[in-house]
N, C-alpha and C. Protein backbone atom coordinates (compact mmCIF):
# COMPACT_ATOMS: atom_id res chain seq x y z
N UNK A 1 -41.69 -43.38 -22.27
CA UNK A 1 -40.44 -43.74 -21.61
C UNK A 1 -39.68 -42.49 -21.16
N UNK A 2 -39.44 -41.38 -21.93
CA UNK A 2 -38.97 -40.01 -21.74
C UNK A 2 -39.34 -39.81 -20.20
N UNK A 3 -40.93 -39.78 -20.36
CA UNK A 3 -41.70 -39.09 -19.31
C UNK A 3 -41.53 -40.14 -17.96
N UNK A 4 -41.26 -41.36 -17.71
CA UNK A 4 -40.80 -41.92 -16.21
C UNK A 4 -39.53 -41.37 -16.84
N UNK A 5 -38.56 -41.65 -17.19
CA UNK A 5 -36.79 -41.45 -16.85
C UNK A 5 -37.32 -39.33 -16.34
N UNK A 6 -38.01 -38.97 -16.92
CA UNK A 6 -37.82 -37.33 -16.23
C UNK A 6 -38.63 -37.22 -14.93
N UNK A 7 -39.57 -38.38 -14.65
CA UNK A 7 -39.84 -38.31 -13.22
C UNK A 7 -38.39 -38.83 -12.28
N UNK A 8 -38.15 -40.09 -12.65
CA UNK A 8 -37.12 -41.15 -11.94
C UNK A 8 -35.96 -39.67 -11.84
N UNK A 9 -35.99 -38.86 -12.62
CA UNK A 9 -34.58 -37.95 -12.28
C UNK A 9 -34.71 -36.94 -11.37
N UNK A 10 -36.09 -36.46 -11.08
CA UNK A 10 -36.77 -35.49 -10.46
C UNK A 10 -36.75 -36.25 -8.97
N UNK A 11 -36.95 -37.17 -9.05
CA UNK A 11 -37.09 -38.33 -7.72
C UNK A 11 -35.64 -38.26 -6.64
N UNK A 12 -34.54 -38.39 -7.86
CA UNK A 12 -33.30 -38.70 -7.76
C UNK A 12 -32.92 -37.32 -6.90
N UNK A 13 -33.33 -36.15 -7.72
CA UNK A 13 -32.71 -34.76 -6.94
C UNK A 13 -33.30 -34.39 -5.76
N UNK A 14 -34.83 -34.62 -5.33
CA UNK A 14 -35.14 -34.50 -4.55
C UNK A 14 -35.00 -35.24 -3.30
N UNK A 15 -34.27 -36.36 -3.71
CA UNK A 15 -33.59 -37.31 -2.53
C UNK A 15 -32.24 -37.07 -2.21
N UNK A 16 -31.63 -36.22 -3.09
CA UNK A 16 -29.99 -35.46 -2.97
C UNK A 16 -30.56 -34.17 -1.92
N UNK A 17 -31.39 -33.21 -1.91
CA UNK A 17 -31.77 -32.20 -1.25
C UNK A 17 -32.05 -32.78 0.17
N UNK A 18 -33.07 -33.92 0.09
CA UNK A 18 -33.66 -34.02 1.25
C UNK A 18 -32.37 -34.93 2.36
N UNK A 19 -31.27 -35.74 1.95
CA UNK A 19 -30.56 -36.51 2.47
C UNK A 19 -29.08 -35.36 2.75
N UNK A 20 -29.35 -34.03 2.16
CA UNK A 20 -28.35 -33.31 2.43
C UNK A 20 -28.20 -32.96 3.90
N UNK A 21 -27.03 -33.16 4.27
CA UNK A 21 -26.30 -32.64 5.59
C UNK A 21 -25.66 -31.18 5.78
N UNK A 22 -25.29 -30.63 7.30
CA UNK A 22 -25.39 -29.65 7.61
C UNK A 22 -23.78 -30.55 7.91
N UNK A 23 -22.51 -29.63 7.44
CA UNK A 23 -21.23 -30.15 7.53
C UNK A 23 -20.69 -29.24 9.05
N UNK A 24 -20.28 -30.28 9.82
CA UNK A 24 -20.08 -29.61 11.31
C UNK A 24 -19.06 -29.00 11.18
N UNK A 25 -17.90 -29.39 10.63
CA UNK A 25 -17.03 -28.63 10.52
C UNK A 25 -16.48 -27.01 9.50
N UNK A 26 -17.73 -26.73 9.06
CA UNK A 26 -17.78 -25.55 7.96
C UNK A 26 -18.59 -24.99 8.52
N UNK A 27 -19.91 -25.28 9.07
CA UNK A 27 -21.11 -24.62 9.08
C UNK A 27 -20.78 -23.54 9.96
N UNK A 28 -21.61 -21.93 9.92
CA UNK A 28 -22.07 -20.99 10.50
C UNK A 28 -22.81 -21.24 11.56
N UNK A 29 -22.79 -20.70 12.93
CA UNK A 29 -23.03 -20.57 13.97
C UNK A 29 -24.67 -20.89 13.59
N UNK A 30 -25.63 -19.92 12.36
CA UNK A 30 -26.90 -19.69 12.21
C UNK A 30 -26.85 -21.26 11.33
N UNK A 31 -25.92 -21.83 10.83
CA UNK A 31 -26.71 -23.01 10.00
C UNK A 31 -26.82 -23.80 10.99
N UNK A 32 -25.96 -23.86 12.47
CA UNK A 32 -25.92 -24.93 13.31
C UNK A 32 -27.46 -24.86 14.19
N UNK A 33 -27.90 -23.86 14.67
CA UNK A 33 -28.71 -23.57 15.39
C UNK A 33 -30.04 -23.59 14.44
N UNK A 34 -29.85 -23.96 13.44
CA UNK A 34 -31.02 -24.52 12.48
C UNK A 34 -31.53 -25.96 12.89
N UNK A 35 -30.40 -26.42 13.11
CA UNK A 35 -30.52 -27.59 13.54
C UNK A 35 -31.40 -28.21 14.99
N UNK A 36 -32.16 -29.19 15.23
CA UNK A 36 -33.10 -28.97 16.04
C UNK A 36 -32.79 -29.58 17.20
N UNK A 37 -32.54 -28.74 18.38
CA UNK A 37 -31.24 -29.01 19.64
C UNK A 37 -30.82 -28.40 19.82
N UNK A 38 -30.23 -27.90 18.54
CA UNK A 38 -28.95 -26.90 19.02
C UNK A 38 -29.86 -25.35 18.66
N UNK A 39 -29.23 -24.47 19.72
CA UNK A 39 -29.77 -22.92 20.34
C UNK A 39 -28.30 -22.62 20.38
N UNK A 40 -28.30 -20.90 19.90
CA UNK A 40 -27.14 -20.55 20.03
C UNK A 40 -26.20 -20.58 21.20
N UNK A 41 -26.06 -20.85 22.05
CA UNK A 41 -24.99 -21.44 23.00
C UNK A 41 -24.07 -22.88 22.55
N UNK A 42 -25.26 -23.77 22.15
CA UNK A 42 -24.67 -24.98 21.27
C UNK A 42 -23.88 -24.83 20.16
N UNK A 43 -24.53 -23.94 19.52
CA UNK A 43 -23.89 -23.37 17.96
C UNK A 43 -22.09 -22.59 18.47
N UNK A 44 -22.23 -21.68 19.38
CA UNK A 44 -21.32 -21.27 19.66
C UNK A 44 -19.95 -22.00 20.14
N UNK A 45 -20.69 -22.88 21.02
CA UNK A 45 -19.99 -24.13 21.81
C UNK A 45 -19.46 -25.14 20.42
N UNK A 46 -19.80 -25.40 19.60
CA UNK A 46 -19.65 -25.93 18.35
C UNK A 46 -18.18 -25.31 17.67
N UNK A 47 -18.47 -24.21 17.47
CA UNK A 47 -17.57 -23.27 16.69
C UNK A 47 -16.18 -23.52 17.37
N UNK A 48 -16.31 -22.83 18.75
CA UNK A 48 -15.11 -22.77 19.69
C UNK A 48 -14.29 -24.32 20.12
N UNK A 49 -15.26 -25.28 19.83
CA UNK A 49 -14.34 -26.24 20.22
C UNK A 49 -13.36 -26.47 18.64
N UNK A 50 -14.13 -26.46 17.41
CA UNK A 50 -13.55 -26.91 16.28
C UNK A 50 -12.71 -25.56 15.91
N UNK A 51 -12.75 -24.44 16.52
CA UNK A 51 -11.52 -23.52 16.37
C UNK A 51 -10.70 -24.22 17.27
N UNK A 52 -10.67 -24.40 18.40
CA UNK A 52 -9.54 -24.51 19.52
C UNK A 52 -8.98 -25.99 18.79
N UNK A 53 -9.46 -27.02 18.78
CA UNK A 53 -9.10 -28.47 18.42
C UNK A 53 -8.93 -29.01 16.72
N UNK A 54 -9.64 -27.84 15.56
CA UNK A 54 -9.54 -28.42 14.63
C UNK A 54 -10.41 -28.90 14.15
N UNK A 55 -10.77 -29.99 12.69
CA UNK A 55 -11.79 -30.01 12.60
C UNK A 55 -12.38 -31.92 13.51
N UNK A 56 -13.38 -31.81 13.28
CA UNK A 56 -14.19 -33.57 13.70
C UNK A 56 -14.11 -33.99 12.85
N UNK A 57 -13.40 -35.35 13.44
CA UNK A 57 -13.02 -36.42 12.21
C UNK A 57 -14.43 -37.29 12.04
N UNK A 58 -15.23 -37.35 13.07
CA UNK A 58 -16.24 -38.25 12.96
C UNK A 58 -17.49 -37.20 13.71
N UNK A 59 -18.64 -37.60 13.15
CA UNK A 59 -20.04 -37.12 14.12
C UNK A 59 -20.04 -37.19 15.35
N UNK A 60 -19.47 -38.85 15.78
CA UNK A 60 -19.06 -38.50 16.91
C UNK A 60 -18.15 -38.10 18.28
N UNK A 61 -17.59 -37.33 17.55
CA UNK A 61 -16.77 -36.26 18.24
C UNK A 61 -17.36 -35.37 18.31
N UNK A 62 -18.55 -34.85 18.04
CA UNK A 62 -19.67 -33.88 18.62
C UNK A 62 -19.59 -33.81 19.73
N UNK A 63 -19.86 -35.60 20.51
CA UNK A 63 -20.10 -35.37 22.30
C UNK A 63 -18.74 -34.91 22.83
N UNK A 64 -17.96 -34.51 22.09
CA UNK A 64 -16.44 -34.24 22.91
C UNK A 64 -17.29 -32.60 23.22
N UNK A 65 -18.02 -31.83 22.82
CA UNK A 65 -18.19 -30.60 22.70
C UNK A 65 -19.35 -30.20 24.02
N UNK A 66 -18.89 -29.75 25.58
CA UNK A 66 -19.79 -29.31 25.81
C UNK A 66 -21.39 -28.96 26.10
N UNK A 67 -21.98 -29.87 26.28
CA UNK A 67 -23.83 -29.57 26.46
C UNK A 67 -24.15 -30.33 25.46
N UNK A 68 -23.22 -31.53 24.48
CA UNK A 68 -23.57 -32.29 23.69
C UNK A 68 -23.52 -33.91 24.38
N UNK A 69 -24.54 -34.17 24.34
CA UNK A 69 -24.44 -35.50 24.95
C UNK A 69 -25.31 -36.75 23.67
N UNK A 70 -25.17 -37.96 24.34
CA UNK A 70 -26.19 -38.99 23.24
C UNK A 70 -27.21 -38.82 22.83
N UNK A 71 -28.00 -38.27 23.62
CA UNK A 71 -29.16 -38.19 22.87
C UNK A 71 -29.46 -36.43 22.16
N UNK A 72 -28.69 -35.96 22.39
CA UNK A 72 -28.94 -34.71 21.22
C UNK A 72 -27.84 -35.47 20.24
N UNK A 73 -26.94 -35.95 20.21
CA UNK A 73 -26.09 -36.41 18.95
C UNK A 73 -27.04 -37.56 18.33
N UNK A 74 -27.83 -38.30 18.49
CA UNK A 74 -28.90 -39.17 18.14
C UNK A 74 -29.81 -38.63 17.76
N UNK A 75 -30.30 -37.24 17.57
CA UNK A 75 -30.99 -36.34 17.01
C UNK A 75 -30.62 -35.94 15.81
N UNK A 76 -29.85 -35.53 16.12
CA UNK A 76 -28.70 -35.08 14.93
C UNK A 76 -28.07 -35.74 13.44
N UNK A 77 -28.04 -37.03 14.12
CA UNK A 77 -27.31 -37.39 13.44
C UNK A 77 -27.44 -37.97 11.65
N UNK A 78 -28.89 -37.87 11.26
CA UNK A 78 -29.23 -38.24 9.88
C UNK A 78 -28.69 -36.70 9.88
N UNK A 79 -28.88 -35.11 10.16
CA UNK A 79 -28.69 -33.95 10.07
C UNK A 79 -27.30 -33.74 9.35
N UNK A 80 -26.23 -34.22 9.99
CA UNK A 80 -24.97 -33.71 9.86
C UNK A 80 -24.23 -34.51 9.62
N UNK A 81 -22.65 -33.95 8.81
CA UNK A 81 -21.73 -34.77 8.55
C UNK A 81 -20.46 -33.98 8.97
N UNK A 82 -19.34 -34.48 8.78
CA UNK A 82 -17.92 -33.72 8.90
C UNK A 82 -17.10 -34.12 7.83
N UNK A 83 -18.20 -33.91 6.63
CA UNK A 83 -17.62 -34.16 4.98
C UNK A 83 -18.53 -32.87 4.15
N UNK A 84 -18.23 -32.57 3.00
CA UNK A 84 -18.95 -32.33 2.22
C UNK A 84 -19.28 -30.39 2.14
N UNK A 85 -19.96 -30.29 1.58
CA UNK A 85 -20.75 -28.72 1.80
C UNK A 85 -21.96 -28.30 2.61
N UNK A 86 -22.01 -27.26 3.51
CA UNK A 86 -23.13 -27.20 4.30
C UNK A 86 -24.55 -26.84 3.66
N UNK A 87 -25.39 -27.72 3.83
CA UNK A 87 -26.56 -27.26 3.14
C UNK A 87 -27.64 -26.62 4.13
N UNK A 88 -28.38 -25.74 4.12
CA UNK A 88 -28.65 -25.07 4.56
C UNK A 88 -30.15 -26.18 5.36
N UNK A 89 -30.11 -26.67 6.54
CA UNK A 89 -31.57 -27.67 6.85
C UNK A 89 -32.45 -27.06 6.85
N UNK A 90 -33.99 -27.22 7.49
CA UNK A 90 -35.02 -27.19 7.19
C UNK A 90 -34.81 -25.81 8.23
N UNK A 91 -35.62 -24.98 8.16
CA UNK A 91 -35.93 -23.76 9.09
C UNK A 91 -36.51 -24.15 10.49
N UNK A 92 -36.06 -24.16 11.64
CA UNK A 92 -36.94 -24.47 12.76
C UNK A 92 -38.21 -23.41 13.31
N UNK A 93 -39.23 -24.07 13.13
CA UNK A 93 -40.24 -23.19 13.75
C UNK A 93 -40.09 -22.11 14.50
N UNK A 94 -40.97 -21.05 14.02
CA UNK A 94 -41.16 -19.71 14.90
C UNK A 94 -41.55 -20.28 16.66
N UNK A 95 -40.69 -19.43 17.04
CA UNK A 95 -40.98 -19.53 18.55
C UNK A 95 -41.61 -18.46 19.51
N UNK A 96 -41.20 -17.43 18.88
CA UNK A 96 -41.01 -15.89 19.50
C UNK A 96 -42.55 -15.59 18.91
N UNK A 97 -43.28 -14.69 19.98
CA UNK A 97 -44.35 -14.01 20.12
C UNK A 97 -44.44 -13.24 19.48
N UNK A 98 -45.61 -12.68 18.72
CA UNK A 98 -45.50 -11.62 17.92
C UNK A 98 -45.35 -10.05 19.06
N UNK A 99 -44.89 -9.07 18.35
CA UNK A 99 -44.85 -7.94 18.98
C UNK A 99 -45.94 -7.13 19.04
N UNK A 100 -46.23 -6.48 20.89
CA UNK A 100 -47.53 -6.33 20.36
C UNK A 100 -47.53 -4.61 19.62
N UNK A 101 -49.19 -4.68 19.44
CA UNK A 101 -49.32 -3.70 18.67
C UNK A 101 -48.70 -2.30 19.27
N UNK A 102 -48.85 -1.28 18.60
CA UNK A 102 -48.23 0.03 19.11
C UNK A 102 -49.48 1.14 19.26
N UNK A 103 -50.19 1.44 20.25
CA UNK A 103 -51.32 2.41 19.82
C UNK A 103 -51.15 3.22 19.06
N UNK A 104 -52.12 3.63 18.01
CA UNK A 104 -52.03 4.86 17.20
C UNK A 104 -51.89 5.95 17.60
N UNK A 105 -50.81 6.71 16.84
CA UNK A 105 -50.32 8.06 17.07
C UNK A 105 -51.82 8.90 16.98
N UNK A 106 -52.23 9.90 17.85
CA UNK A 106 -53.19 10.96 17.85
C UNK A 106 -52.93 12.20 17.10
């Protein structure tokens, strides 16, 4: 019995991690652009509207922001909240090319 209640709790935290949100109104420019859509122009565009206006009372007051429209806020939206603490989301894939090599010094 020990041993399910210490799975069932293990279950429990890993569904607190995975259901965690990226809080729009706290987050860093780099936690926003984690997010998959948003590229730093978005992230920036993010920042500047909730400096100039304050914070978002709702998710969607996102589309009030600039290059945000329905269907990137429909992306988003299991992602983020405008409650809570920002948790850091999943890392978005490498994009950038590796650098190439440097010939050896003679």
């Amino acid at each position: 019995m020990k041993k399910l209640l210490a799975v069932f709790a293990g279950l429990l935290l890993l569904c607190n991690v995975a259901l965690a949100a990226v809080n729009i109104n706290t987050a860093t420019p780099q936690q926003l652009e984690a997010l998959k859509g948003i590229g730093p122009a978005k992230a920036k565009a993010i920042v500047d509207y909730r400096t100039k206006n304050g914070p978002f009372k709702t998710v969607d007051d996102l589309k009030k922001v600039s290059g945000i429209g329905d269907k990137t806020l429909d992306g988003l939206r299991k992602e983020i909240s405008v409650s809570g603490a920002s948790a850091a989301p999943a890392a978005k894939p490498a994009t950038a090319k590796p650098a190439a090599a440097k010939p050896a010094a003679k």
